[in-house]
C-alpha atoms as a PDB file:
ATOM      1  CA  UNK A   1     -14.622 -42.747 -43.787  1.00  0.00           C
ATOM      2  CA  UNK A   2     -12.671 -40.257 -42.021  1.00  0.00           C
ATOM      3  CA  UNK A   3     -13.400 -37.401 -40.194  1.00  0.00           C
ATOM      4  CA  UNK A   4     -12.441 -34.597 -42.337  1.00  0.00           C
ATOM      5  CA  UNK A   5     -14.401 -36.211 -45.362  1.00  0.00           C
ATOM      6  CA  UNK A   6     -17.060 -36.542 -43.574  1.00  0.00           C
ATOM      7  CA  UNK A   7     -17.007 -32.538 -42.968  1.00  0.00           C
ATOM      8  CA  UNK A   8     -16.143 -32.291 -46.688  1.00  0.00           C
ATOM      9  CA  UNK A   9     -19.249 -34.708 -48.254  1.00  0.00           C
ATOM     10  CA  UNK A  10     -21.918 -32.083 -45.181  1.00  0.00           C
ATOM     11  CA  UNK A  11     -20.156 -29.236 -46.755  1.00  0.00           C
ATOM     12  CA  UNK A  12     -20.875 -29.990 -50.690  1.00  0.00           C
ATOM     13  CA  UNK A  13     -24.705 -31.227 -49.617  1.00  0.00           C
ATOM     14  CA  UNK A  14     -25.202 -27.708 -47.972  1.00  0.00           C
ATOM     15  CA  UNK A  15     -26.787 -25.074 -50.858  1.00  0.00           C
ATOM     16  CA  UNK A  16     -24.007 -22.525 -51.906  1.00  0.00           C
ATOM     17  CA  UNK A  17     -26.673 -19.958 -49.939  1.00  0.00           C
ATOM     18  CA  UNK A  18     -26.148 -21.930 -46.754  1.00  0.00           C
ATOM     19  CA  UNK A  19     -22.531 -22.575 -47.287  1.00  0.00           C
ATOM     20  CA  UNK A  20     -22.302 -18.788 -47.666  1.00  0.00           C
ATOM     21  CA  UNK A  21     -24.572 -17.612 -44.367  1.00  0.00           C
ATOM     22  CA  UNK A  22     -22.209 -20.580 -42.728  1.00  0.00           C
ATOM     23  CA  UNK A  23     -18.749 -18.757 -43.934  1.00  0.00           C
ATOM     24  CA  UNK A  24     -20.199 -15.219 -42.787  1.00  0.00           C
ATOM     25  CA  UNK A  25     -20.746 -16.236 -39.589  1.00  0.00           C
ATOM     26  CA  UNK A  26     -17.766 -18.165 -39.320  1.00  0.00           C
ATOM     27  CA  UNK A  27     -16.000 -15.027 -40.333  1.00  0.00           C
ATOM     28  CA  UNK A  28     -17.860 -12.552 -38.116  1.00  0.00           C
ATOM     29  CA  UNK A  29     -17.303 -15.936 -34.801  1.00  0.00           C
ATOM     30  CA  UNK A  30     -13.545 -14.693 -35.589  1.00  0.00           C
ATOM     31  CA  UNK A  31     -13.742 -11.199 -35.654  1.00  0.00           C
ATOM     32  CA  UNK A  32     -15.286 -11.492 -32.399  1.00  0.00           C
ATOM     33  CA  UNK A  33     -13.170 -13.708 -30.617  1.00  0.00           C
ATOM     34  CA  UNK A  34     -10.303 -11.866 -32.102  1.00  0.00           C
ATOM     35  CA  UNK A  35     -11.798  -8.460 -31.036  1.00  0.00           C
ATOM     36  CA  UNK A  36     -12.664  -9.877 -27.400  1.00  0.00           C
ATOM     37  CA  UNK A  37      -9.533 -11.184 -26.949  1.00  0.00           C
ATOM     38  CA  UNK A  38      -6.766 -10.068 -28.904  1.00  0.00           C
ATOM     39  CA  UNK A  39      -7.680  -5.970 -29.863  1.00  0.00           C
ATOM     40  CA  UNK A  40      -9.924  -4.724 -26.979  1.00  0.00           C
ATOM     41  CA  UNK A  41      -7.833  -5.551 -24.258  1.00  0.00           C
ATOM     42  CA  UNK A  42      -4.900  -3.721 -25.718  1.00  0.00           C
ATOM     43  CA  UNK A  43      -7.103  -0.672 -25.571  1.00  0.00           C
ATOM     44  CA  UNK A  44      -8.323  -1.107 -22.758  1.00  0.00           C
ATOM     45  CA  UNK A  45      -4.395  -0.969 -21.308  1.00  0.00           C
ATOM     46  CA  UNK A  46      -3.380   2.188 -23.696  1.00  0.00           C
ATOM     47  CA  UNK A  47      -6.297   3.850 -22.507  1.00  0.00           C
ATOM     48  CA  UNK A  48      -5.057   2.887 -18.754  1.00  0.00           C
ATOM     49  CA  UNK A  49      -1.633   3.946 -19.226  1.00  0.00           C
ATOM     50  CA  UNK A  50      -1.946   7.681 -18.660  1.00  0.00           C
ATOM     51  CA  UNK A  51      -3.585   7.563 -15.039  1.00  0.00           C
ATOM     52  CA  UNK A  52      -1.322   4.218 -14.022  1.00  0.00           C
ATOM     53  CA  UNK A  53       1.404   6.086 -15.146  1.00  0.00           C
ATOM     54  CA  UNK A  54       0.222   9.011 -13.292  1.00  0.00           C
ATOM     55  CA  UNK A  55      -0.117   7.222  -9.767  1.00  0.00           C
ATOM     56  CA  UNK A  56       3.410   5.152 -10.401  1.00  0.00           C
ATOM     57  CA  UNK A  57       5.120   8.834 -10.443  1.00  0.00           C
ATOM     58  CA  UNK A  58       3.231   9.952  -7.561  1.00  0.00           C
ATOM     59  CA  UNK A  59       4.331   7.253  -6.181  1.00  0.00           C
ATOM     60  CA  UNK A  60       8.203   7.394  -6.646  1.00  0.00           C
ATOM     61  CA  UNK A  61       7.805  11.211  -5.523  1.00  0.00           C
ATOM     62  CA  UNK A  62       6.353   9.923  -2.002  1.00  0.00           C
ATOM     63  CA  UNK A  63       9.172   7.068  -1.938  1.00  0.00           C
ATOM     64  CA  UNK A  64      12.006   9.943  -3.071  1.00  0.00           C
ATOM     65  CA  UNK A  65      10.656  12.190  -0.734  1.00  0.00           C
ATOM     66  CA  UNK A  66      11.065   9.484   2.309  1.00  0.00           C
ATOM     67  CA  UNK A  67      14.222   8.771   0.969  1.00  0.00           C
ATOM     68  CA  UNK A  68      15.455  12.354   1.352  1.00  0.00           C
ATOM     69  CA  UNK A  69      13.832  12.303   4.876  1.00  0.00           C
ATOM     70  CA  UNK A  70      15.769   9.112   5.591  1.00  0.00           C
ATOM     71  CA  UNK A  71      18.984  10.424   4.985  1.00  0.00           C
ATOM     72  CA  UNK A  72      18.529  13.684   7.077  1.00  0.00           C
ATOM     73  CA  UNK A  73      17.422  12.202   9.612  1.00  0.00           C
ATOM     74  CA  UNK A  74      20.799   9.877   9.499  1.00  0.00           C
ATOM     75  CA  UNK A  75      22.592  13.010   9.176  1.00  0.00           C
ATOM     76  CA  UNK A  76      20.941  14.861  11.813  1.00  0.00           C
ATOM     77  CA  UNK A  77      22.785  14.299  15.238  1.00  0.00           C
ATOM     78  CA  UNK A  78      20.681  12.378  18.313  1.00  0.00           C
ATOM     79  CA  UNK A  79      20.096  14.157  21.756  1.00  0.00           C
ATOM     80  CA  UNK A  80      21.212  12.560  24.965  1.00  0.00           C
ATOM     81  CA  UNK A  81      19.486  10.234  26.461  1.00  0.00           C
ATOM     82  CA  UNK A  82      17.874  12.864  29.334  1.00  0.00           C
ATOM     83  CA  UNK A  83      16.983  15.185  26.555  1.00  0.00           C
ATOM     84  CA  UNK A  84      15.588  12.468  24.315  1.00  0.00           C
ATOM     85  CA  UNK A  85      13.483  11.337  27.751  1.00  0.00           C
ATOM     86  CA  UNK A  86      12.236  14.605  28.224  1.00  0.00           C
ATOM     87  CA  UNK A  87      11.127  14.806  24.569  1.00  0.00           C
ATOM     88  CA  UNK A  88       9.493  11.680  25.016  1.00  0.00           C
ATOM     89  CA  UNK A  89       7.411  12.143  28.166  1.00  0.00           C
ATOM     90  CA  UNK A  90       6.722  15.699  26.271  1.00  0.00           C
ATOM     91  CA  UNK A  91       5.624  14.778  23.044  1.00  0.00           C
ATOM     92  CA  UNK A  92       3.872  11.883  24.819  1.00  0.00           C
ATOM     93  CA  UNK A  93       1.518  14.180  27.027  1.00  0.00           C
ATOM     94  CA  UNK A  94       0.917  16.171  24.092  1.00  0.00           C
ATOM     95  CA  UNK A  95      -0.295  13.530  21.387  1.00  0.00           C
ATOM     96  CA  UNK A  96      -1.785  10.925  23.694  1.00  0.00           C
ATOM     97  CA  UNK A  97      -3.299  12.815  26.114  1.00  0.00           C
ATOM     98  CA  UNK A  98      -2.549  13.414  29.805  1.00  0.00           C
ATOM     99  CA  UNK A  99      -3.429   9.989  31.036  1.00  0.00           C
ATOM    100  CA  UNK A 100       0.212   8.595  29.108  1.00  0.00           C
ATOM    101  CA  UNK A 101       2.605   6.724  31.483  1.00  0.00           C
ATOM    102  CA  UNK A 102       6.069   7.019  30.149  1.00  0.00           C
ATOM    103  CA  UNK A 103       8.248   4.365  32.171  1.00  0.00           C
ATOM    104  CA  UNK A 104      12.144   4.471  31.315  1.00  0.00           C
ATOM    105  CA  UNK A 105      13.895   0.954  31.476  1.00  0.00           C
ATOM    106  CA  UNK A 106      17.632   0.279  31.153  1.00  0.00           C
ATOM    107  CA  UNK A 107      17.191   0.064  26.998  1.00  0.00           C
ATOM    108  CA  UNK A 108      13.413   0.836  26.599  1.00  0.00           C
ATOM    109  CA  UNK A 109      10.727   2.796  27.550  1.00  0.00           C
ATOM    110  CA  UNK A 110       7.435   1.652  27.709  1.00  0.00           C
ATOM    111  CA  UNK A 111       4.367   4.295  26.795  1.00  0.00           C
ATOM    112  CA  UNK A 112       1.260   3.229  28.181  1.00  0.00           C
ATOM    113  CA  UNK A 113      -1.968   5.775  27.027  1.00  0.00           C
ATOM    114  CA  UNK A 114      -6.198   5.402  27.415  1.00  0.00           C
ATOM    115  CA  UNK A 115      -8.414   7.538  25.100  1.00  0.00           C
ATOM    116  CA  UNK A 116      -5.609   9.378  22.574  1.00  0.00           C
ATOM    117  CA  UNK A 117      -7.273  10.306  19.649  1.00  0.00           C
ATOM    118  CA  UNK A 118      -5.937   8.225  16.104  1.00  0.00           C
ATOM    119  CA  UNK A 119      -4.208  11.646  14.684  1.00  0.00           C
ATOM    120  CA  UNK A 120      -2.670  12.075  17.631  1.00  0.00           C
ATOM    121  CA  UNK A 121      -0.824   8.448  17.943  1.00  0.00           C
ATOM    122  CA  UNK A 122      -0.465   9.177  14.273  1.00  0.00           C
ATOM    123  CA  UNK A 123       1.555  12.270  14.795  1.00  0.00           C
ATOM    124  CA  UNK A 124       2.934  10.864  18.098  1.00  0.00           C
ATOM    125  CA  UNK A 125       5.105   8.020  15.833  1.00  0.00           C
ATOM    126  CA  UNK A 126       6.203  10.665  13.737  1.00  0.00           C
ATOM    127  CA  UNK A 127       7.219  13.042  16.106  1.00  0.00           C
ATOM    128  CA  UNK A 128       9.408  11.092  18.488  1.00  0.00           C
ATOM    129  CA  UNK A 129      10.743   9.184  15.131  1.00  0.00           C
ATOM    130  CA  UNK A 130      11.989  12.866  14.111  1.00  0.00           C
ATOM    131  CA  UNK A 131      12.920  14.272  17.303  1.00  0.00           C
ATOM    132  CA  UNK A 132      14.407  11.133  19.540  1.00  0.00           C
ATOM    133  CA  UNK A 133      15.181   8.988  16.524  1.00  0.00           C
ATOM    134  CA  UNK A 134      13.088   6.702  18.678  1.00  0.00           C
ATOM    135  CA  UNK A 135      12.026   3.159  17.271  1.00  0.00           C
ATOM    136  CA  UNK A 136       8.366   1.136  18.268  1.00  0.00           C
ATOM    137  CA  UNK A 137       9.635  -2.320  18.915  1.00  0.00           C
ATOM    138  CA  UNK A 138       6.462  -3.677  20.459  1.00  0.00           C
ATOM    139  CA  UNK A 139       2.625  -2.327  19.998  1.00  0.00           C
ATOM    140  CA  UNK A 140      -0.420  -3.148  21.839  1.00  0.00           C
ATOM    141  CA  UNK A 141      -3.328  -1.222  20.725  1.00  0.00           C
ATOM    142  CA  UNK A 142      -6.910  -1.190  21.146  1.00  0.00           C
ATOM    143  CA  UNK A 143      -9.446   0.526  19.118  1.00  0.00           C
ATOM    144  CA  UNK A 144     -12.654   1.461  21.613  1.00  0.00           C
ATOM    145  CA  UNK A 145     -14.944   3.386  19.263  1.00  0.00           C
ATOM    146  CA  UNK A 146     -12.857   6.568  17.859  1.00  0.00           C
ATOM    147  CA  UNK A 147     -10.207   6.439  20.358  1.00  0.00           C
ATOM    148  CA  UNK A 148      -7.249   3.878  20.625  1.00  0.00           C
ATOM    149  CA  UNK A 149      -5.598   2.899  24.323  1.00  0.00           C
ATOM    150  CA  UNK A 150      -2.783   0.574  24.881  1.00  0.00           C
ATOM    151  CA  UNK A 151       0.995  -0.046  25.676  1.00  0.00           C
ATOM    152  CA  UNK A 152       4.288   1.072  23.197  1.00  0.00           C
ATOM    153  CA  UNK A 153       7.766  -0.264  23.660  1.00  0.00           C
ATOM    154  CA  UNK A 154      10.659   1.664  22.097  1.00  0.00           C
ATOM    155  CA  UNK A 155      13.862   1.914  22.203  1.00  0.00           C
ATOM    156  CA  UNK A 156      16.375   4.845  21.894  1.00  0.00           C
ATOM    157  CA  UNK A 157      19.159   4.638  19.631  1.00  0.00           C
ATOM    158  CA  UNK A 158      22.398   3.624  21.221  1.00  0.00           C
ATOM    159  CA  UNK A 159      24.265   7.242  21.342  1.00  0.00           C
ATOM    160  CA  UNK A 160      21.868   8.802  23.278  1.00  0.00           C
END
């Protein structure tokens, strides 16, 4: 005897009450797993859609925005190389404090700062991005409790 008549010959033995309480449940096992896995994640996502959707365009407004920055700055024509120095040392003693070492090499110059507060090494890479077009190649940095110390290498672009 085979499997399936095996199921058959339990099935006509059961009462037609139990074969019904057995098909209700059956039915209400698959509206459940269909419910848990087929309809109630896809409403989980619609209902997602409006605030994902919301952050993705914030998102590609920051990342147009930098774009837009990007090519300004390309446009925008680089001091010399004194001026850019001078902007650096400046910018330097302003943001990180006036412990900063600023030591020019032939291609580099080497920032070296104790005790600058975060915002200001923050707004430190931003302003000698902007007004050197000067790139970190090399960071060292230490946290020591809600101040950061350590050494910055950058380089100057070529035509100053």
């Amino acid at each position: 005897m085979n499997q399936s008549a095996r199921v058959r010959g339990w099935w006509t033995s059961l009462a037609l009450r139990e074969q019904r309480w057995l098909a209700v449940g059956a039915l209400l096992l698959a509206g459940l797993s269909l419910w848990s896995f087929g309809v109630a994640p896809a409403l989980k996502t619609l209902a997602d859609t409006p605030a994902r959707l919301q952050l993705l365009d914030a998102q590609l407004a920051a990342m147009q925005s930098m774009a837009a920055e990007a090519k300004n700055m390309q446009k925008r024509p680089l001091p010399a190389r004194q001026d850019a120095m001078r902007m650096l040392e400046t910018v330097s003693q302003q943001r990180l404090g006036p412990g900063v070492q600023v030591n020019a090499g032939s291609d580099r110059v080497t920032i070296s700062f104790r005790s600058a507060p975060a915002e200001g090494v923050s707004l430190w890479l931003a302003q000698i991005r902007q007004s050197t077009g000067a790139v970190v190649e090399q960071a060292k940095l230490r946290r020591a409790d809600s101040v950061w110390e350590g050494t910055l290498v950058v380089s100057l672009p070529a035509g100053t």
